[in-house]
C-alpha atoms as a PDB file:
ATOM      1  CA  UNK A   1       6.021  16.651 -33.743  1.00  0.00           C
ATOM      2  CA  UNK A   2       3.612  17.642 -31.138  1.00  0.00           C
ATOM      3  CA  UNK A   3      -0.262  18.280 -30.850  1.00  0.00           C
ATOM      4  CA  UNK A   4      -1.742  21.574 -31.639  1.00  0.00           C
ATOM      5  CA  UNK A   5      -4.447  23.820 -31.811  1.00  0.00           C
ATOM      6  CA  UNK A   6      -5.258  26.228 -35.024  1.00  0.00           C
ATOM      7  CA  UNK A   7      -7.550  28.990 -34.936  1.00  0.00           C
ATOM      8  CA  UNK A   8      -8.945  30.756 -37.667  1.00  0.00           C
ATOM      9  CA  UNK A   9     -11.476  33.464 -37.988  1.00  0.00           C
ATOM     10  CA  UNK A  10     -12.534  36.792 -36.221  1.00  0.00           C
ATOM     11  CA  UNK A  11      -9.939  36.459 -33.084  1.00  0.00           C
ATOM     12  CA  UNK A  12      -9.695  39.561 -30.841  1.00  0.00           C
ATOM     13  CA  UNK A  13      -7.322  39.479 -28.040  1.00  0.00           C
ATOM     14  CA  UNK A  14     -10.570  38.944 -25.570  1.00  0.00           C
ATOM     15  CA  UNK A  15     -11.511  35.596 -27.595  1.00  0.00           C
ATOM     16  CA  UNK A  16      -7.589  34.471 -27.607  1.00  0.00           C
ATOM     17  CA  UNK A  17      -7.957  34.943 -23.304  1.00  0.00           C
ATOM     18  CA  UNK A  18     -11.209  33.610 -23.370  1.00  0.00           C
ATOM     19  CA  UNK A  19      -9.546  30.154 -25.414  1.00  0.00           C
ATOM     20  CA  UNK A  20      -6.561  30.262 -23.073  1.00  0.00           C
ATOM     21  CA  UNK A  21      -8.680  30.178 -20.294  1.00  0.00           C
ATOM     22  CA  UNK A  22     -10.354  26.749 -21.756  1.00  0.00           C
ATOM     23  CA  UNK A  23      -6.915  25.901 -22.408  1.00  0.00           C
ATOM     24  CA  UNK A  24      -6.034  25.669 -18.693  1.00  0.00           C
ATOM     25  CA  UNK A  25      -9.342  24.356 -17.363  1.00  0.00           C
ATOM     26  CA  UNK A  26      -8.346  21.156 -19.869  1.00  0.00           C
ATOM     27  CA  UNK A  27      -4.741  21.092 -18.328  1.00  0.00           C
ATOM     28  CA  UNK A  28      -3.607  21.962 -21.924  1.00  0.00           C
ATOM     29  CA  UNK A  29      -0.472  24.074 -22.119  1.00  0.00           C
ATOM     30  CA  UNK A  30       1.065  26.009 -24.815  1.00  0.00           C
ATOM     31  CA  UNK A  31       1.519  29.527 -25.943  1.00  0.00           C
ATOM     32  CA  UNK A  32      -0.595  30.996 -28.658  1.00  0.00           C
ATOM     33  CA  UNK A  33       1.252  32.430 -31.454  1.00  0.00           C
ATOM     34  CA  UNK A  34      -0.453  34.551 -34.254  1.00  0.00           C
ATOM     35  CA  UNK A  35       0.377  33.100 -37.940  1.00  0.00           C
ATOM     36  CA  UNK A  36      -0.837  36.088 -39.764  1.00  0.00           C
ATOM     37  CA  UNK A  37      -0.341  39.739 -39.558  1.00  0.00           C
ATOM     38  CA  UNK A  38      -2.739  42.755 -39.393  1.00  0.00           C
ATOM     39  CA  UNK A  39      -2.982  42.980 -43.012  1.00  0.00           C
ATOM     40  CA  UNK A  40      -4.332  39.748 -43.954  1.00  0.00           C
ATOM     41  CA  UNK A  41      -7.990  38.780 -44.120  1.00  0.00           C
ATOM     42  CA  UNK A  42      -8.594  36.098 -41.702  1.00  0.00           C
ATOM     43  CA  UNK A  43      -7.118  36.042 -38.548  1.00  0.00           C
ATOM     44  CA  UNK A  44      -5.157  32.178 -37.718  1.00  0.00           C
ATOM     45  CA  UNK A  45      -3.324  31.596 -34.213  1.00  0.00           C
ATOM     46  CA  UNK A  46      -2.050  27.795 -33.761  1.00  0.00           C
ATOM     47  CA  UNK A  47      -1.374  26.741 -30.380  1.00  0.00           C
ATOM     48  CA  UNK A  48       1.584  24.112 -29.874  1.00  0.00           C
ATOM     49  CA  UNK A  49       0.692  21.928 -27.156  1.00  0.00           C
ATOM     50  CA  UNK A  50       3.065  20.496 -24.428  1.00  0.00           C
ATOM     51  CA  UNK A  51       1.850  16.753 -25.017  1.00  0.00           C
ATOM     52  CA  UNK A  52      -1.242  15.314 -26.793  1.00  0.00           C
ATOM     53  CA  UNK A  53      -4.577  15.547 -25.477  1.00  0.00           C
ATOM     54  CA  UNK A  54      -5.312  12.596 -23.568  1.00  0.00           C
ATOM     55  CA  UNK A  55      -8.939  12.394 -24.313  1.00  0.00           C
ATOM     56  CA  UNK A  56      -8.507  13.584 -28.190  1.00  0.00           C
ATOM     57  CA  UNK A  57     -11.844  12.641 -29.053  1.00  0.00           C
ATOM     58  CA  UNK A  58     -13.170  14.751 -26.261  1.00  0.00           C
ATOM     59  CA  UNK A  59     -11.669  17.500 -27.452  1.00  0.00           C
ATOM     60  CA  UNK A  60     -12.181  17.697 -30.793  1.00  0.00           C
ATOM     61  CA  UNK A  61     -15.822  17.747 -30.122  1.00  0.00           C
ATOM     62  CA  UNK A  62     -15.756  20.215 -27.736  1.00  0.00           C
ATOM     63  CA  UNK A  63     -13.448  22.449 -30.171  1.00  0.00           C
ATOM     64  CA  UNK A  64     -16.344  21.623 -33.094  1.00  0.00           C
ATOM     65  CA  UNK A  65     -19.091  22.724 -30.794  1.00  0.00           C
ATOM     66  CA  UNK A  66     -16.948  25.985 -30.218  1.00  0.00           C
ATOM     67  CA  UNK A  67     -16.269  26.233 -34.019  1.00  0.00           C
ATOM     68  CA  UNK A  68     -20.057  25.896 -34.372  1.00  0.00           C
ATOM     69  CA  UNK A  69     -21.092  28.662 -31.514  1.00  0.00           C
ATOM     70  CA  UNK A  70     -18.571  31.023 -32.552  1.00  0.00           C
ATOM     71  CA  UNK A  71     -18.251  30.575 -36.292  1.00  0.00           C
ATOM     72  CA  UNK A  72     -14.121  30.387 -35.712  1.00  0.00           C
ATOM     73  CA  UNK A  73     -12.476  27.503 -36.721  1.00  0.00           C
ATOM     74  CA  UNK A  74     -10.662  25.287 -34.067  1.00  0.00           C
ATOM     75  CA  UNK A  75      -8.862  22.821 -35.287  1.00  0.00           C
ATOM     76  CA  UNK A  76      -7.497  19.665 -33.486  1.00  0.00           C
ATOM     77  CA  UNK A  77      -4.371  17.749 -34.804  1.00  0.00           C
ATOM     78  CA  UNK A  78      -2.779  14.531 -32.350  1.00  0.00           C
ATOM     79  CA  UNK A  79       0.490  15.650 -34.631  1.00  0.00           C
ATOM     80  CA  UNK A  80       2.069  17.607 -36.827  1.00  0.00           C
ATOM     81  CA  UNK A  81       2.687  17.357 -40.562  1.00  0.00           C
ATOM     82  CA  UNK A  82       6.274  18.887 -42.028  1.00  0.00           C
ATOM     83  CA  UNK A  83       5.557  20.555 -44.957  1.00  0.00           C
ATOM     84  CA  UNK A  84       9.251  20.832 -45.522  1.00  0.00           C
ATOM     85  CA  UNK A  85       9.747  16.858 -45.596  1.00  0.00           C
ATOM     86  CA  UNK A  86       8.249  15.994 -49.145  1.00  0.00           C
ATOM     87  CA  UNK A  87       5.197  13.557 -48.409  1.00  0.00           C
ATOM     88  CA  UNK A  88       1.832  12.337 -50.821  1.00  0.00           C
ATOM     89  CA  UNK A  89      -1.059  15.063 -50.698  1.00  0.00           C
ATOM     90  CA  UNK A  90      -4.493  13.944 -51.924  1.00  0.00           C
ATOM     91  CA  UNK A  91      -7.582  16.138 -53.016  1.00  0.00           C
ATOM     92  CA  UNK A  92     -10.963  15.113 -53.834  1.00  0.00           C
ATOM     93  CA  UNK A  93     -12.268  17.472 -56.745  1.00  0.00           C
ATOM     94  CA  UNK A  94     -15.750  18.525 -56.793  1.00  0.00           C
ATOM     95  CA  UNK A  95     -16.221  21.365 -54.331  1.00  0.00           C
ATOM     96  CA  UNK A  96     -12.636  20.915 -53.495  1.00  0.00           C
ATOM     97  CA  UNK A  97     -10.143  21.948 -55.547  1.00  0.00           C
ATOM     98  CA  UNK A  98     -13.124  23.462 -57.789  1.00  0.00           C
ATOM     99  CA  UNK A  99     -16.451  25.160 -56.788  1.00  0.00           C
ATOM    100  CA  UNK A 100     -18.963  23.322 -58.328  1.00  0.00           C
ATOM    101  CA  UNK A 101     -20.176  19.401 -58.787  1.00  0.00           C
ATOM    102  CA  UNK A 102     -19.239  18.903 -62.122  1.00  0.00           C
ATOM    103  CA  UNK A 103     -22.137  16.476 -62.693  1.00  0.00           C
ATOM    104  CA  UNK A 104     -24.561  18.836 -61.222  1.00  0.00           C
ATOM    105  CA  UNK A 105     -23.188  21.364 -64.036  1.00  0.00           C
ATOM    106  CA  UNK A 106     -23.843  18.833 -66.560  1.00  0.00           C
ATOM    107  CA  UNK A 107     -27.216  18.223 -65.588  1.00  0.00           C
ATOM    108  CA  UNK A 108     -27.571  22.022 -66.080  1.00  0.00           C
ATOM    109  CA  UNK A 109     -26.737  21.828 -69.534  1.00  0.00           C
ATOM    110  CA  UNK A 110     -29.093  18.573 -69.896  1.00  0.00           C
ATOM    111  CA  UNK A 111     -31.996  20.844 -68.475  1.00  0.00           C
ATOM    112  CA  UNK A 112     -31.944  18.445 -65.501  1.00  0.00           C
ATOM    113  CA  UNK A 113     -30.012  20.614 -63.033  1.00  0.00           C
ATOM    114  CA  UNK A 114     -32.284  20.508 -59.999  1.00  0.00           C
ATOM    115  CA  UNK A 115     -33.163  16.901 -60.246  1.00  0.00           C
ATOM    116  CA  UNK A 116     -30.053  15.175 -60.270  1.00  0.00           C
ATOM    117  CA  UNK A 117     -28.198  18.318 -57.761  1.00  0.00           C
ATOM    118  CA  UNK A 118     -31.037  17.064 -55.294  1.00  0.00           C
ATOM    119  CA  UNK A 119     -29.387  13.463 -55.392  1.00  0.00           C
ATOM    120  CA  UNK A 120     -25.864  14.714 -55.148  1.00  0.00           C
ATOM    121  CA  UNK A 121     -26.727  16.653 -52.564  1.00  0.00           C
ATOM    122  CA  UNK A 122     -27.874  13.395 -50.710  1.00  0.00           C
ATOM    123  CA  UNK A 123     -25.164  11.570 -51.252  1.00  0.00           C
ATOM    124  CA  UNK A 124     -22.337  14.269 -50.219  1.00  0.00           C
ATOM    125  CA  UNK A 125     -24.208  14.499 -47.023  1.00  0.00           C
ATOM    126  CA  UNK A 126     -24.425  10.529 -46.570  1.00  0.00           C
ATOM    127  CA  UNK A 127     -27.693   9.807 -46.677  1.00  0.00           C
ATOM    128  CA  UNK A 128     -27.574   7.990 -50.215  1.00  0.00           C
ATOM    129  CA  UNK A 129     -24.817   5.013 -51.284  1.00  0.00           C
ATOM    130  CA  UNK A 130     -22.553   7.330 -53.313  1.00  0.00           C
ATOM    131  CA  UNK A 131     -22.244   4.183 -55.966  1.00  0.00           C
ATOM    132  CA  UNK A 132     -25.716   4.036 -55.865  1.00  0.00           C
ATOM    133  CA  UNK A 133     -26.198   7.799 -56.470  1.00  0.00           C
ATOM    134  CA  UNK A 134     -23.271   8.060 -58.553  1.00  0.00           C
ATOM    135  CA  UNK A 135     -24.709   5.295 -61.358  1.00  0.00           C
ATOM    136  CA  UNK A 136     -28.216   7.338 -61.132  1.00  0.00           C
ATOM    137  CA  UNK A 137     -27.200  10.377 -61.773  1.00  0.00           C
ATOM    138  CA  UNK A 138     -24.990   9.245 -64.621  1.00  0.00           C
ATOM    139  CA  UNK A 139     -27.637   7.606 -66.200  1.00  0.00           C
ATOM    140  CA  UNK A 140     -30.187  10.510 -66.513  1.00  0.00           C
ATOM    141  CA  UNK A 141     -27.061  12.313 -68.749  1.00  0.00           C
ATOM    142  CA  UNK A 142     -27.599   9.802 -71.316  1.00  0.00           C
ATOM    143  CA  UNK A 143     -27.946  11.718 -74.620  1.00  0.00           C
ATOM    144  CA  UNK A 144     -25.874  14.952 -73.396  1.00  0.00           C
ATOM    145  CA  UNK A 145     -23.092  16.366 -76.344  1.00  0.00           C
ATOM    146  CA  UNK A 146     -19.896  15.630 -75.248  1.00  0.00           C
ATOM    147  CA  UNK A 147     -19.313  19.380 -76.567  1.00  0.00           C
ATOM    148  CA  UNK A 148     -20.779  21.148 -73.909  1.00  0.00           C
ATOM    149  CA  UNK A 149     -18.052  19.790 -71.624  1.00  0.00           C
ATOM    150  CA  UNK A 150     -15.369  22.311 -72.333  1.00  0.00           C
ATOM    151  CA  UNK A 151     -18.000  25.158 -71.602  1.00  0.00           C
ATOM    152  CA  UNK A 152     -18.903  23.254 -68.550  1.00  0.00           C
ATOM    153  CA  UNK A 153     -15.281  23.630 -67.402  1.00  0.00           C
ATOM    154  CA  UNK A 154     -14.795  27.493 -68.482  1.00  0.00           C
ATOM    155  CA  UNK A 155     -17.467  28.207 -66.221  1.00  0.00           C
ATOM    156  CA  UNK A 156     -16.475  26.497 -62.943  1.00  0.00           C
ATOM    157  CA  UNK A 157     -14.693  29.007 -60.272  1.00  0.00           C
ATOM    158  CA  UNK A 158     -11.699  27.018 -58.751  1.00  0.00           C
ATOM    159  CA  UNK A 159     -11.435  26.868 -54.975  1.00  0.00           C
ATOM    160  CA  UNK A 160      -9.660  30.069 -53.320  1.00  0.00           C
ATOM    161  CA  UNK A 161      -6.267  29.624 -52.474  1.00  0.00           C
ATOM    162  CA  UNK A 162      -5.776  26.655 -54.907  1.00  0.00           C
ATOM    163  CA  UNK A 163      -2.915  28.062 -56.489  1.00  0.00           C
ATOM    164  CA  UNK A 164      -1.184  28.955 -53.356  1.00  0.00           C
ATOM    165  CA  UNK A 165      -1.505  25.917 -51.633  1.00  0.00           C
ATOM    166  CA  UNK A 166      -0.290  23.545 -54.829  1.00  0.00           C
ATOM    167  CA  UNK A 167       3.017  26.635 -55.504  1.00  0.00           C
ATOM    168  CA  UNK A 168       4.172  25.825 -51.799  1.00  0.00           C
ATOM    169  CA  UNK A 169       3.475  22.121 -51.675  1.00  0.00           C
ATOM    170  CA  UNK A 170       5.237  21.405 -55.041  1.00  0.00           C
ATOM    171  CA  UNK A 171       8.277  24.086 -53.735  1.00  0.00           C
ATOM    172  CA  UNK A 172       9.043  21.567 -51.309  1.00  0.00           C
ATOM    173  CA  UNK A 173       8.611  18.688 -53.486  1.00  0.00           C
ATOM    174  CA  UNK A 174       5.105  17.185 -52.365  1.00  0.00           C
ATOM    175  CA  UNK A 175       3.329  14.263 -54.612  1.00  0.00           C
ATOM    176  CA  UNK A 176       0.120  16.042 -55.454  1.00  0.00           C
ATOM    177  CA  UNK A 177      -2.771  14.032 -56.428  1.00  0.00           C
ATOM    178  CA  UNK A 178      -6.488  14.011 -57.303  1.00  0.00           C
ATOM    179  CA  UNK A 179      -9.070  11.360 -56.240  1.00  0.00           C
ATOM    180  CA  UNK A 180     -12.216  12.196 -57.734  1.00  0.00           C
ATOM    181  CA  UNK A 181     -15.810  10.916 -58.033  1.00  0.00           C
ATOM    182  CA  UNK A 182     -16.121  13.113 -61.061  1.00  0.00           C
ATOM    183  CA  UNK A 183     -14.741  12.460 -64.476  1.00  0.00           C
ATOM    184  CA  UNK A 184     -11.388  12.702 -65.945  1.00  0.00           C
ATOM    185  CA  UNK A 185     -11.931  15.111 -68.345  1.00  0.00           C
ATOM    186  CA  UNK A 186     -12.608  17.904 -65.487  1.00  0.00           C
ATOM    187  CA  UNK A 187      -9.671  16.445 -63.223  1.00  0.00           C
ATOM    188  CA  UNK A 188      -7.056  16.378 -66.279  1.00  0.00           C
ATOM    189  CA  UNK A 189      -7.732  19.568 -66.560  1.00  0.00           C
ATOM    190  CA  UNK A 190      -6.950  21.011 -63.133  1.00  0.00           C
ATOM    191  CA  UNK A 191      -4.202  18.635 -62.879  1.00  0.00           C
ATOM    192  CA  UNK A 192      -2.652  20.490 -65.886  1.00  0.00           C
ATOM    193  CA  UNK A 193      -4.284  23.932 -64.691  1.00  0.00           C
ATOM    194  CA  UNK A 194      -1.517  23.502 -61.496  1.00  0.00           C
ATOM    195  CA  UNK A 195       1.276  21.412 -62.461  1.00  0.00           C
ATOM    196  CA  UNK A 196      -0.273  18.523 -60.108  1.00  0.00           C
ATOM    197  CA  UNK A 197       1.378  14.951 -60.515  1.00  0.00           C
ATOM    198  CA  UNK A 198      -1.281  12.381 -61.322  1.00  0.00           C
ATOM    199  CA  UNK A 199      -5.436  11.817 -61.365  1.00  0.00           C
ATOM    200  CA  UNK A 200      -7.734   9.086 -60.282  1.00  0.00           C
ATOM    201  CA  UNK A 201     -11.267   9.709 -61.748  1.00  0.00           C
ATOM    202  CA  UNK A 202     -14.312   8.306 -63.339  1.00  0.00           C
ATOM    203  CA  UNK A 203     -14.513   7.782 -67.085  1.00  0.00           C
ATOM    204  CA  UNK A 204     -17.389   8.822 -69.105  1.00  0.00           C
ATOM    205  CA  UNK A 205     -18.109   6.666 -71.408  1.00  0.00           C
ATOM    206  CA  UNK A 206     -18.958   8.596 -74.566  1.00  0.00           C
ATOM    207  CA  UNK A 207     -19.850   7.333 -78.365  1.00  0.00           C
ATOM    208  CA  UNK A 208     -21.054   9.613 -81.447  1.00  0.00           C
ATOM    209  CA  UNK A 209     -20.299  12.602 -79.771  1.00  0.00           C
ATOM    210  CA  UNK A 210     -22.815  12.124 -77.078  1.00  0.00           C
ATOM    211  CA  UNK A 211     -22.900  11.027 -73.149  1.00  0.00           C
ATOM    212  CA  UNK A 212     -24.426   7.324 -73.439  1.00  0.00           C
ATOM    213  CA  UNK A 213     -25.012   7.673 -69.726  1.00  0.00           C
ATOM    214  CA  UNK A 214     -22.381   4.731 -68.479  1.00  0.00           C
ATOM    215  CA  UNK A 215     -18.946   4.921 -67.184  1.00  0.00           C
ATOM    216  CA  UNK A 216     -15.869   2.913 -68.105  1.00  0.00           C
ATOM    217  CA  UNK A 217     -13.982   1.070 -65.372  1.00  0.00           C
ATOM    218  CA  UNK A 218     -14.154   1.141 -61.660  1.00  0.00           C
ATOM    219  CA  UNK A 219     -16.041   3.989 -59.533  1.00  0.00           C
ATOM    220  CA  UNK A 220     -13.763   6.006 -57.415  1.00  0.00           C
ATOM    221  CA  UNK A 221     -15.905   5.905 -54.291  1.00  0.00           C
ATOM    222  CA  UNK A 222     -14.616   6.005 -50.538  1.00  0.00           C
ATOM    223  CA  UNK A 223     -13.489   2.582 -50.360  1.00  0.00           C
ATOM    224  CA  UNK A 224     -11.387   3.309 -53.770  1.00  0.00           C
ATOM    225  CA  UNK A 225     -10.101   6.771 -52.847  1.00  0.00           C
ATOM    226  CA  UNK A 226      -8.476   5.312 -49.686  1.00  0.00           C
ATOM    227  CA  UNK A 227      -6.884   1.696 -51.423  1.00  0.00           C
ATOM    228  CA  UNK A 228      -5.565   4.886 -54.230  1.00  0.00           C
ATOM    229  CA  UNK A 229      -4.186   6.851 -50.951  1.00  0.00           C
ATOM    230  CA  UNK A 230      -2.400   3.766 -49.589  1.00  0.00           C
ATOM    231  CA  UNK A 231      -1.086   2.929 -53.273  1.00  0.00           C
ATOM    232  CA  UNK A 232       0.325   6.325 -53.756  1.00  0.00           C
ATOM    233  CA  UNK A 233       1.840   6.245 -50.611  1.00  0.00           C
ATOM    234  CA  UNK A 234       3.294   2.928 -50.994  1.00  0.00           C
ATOM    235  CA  UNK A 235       4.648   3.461 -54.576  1.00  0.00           C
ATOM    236  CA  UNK A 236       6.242   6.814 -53.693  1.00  0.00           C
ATOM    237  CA  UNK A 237       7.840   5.285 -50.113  1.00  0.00           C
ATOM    238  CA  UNK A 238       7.082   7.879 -48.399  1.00  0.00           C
ATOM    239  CA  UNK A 239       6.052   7.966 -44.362  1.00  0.00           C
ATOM    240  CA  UNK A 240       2.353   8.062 -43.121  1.00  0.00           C
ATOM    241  CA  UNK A 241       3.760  10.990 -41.042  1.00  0.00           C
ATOM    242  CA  UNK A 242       3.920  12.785 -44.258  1.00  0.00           C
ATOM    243  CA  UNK A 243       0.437  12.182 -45.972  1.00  0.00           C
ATOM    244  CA  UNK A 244      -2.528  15.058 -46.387  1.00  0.00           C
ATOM    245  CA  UNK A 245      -6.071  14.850 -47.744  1.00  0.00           C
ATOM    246  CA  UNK A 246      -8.305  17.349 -48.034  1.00  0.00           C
ATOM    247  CA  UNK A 247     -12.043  16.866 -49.325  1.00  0.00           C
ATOM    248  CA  UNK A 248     -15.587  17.913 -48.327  1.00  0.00           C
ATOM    249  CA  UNK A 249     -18.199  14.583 -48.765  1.00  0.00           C
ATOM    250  CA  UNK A 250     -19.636  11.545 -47.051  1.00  0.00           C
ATOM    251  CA  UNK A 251     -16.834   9.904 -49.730  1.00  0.00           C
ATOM    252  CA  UNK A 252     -14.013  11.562 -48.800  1.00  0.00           C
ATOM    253  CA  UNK A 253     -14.468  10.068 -44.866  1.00  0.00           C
ATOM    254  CA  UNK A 254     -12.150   7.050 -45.495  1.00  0.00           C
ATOM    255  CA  UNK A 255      -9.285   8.870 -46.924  1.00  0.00           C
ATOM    256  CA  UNK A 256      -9.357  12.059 -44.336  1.00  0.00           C
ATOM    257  CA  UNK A 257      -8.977   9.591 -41.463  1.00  0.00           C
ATOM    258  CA  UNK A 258      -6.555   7.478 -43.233  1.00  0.00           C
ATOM    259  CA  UNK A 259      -4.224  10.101 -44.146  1.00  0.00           C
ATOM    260  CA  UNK A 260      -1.743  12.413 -40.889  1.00  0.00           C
ATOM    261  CA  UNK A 261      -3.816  15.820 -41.972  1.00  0.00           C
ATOM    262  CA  UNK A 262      -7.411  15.056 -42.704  1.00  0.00           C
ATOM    263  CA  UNK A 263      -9.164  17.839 -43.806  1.00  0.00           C
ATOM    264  CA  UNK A 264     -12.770  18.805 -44.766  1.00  0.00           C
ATOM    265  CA  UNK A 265     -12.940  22.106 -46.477  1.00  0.00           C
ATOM    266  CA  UNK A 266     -16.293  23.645 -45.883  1.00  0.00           C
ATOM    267  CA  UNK A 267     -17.592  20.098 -45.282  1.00  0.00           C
ATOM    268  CA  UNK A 268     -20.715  18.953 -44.533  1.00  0.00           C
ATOM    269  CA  UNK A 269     -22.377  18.657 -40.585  1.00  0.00           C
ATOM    270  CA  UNK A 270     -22.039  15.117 -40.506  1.00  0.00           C
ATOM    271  CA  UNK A 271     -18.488  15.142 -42.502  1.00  0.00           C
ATOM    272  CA  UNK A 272     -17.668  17.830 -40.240  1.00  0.00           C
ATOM    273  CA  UNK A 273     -18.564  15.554 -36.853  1.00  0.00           C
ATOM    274  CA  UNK A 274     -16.342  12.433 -38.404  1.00  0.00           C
ATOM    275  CA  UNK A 275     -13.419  14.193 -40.243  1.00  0.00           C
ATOM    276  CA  UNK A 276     -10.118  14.703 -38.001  1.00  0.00           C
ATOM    277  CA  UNK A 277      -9.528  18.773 -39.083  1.00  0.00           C
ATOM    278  CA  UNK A 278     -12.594  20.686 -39.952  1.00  0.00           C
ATOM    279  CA  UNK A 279     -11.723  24.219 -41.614  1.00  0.00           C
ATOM    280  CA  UNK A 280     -14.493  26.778 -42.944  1.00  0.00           C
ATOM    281  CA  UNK A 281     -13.073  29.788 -42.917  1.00  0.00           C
ATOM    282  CA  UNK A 282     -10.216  29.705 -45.453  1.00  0.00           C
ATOM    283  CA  UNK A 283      -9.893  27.958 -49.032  1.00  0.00           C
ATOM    284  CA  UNK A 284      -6.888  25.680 -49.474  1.00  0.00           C
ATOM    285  CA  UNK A 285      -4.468  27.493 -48.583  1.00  0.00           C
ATOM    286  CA  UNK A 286      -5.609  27.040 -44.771  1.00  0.00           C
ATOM    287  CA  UNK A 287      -4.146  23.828 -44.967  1.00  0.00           C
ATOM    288  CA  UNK A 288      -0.530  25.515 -44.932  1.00  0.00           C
ATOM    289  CA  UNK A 289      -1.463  27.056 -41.528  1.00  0.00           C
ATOM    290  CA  UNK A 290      -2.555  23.733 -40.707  1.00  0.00           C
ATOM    291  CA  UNK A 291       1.143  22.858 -41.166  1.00  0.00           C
ATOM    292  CA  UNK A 292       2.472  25.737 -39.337  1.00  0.00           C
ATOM    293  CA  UNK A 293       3.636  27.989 -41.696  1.00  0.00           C
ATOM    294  CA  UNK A 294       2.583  31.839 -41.091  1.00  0.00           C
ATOM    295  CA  UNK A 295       1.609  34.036 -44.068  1.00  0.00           C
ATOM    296  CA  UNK A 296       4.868  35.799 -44.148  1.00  0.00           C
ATOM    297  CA  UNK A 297       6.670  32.705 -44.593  1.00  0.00           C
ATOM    298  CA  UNK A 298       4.059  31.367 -47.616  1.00  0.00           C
ATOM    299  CA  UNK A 299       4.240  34.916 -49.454  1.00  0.00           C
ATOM    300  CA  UNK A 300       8.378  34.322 -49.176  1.00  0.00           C
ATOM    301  CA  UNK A 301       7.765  31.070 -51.055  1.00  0.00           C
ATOM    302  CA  UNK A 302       5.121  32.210 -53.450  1.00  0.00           C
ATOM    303  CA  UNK A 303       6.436  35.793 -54.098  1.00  0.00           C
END
């Protein structure tokens, strides 16, 4: 299917001739066509374009530099995903499919909140080895009651739209997975929470009812979520065509740009500059507009 270009945010009909105007200066043709209606929140028009961009890197960082100046998403894709030809969709956790780093809430509990969210912090934006980060962090919970952990999980929002997004993709028969650089015992839990079809976490190594501050087996890091991408992918036969990830960290960067729709949901700058589709302005449920579906035709599947 062809390039396009999706817009999301405040769009009055002076910004939608001021982008067709851009349109034409780049030799870029196609008619923009509203996916939402009055009634909805955010405003999202998608552009189908004639042929792909022939400078695509180009243009995705002018349309980020836009995205920045305006605070409306534009979103680049080279092609187009068919969310009615089941594929393999992949989430990262932590301030993905959930609003919160779940070892940042642990550290809460273990009266070290601020001192390990300062390294996580780090790592999501890339400056820190997430490994690295990941096996100091861990170690500073050593001690913590494996109790508080259900508490821990009561208390985390999950990310807008969730719900939504997994109703639609499973309606048409999508593999839904989670590759996380938190622990299983959080990503079960969501994975039950929405009917999703299997997990890849970290284990937390626990003995006596406490957090010894270890984990058990290997670390799903960037390297690991991508090899667990092209496994699932593999093992399910499905096209590359037909493959989504969606995540917001220095981590997730392998996987986004290894999968057809790489997203970064409310990413960070520099995940933002190296991820294929950045999107701010909705929860997960942008990714459906992403795929061209308007709002009527997600409430017909969801009603």
């Amino acid at each position: 299917m062809s390039a396009s270009i999706t817009l999301m945010g405040a769009l009055s009909p002076e910004y939608l001739d001021k982008f067709n105007a851009w349109l034409d200066a780049r030799s870029l043709q196609g008619a923009i066509r509203l996916l939402t209606e009055a009634g909805d929140p955010i405003a999202v028009a998608q552009v189908m374009l004639a042929s792909e961009a022939a400078n695509s890197a180009v243009i995705r960082t002018e349309l980020l530099a836009l995205s920045n100046e305006t605070g409306i998403d534009h979103i680049y894709q080279s092609t187009m995903v068919d969310i009615h030809n089941a594929g393999v969709a992949v989430f990262d956790m932590d301030s993905t499919l959930i609003k919160a780093e779940v070892m940042d809430e642990l550290a809460v509990d273990a009266g070290i909140g601020e001192q390990i969210s300062v390294i996580t912090a780090s790592a999501m934006r890339g400056e820190i080895d997430f490994v690295e980060s990941f096996v100091q962090r861990l170690a500073l919970l050593k001690g913590l009651s494996s109790d508080v952990m259900d508490s821990v999980y009561q208390r985390i929002q999950h990310m807008d739209g969730i719900s939504t997004l997994m109703a639609v993709l499973h309606h048409y028969g999508w593999h839904t997975a989670i590759l996380s650089g938190g622990f299983t015992y959080f990503a079960d839990r969501v994975q039950a929470d929405y009917g999703m079809s299997e997990v890849h976490a970290n284990v937390l190594e626990i003995q006596d009812g406490a957090l010894t501050g270890r984990h058990l087996g290997d670390i799903v890091d960037g390297e690991r979520k991508k090899l667990l991408l092209t496994n699932i992918v593999e093992a399910k036969k499905s096209d590359w065509s037909q493959t989504i990830a969606c995540g917001d960290g220095a981590n997730d960067l392998l996987m986004l740009n290894h999968a057809a729709l790489g997203v970064a949901l409310h990413a960070k700058p520099l995940v933002r500059e190296k991820a294929p589709c950045p999107m701010n302005n909705l929860g997960l449920d942008g990714i459906l507009y992403l795929l061209g579906m308007s709002s009527a035709e997600i409430r017909d599947v969801t009603k």
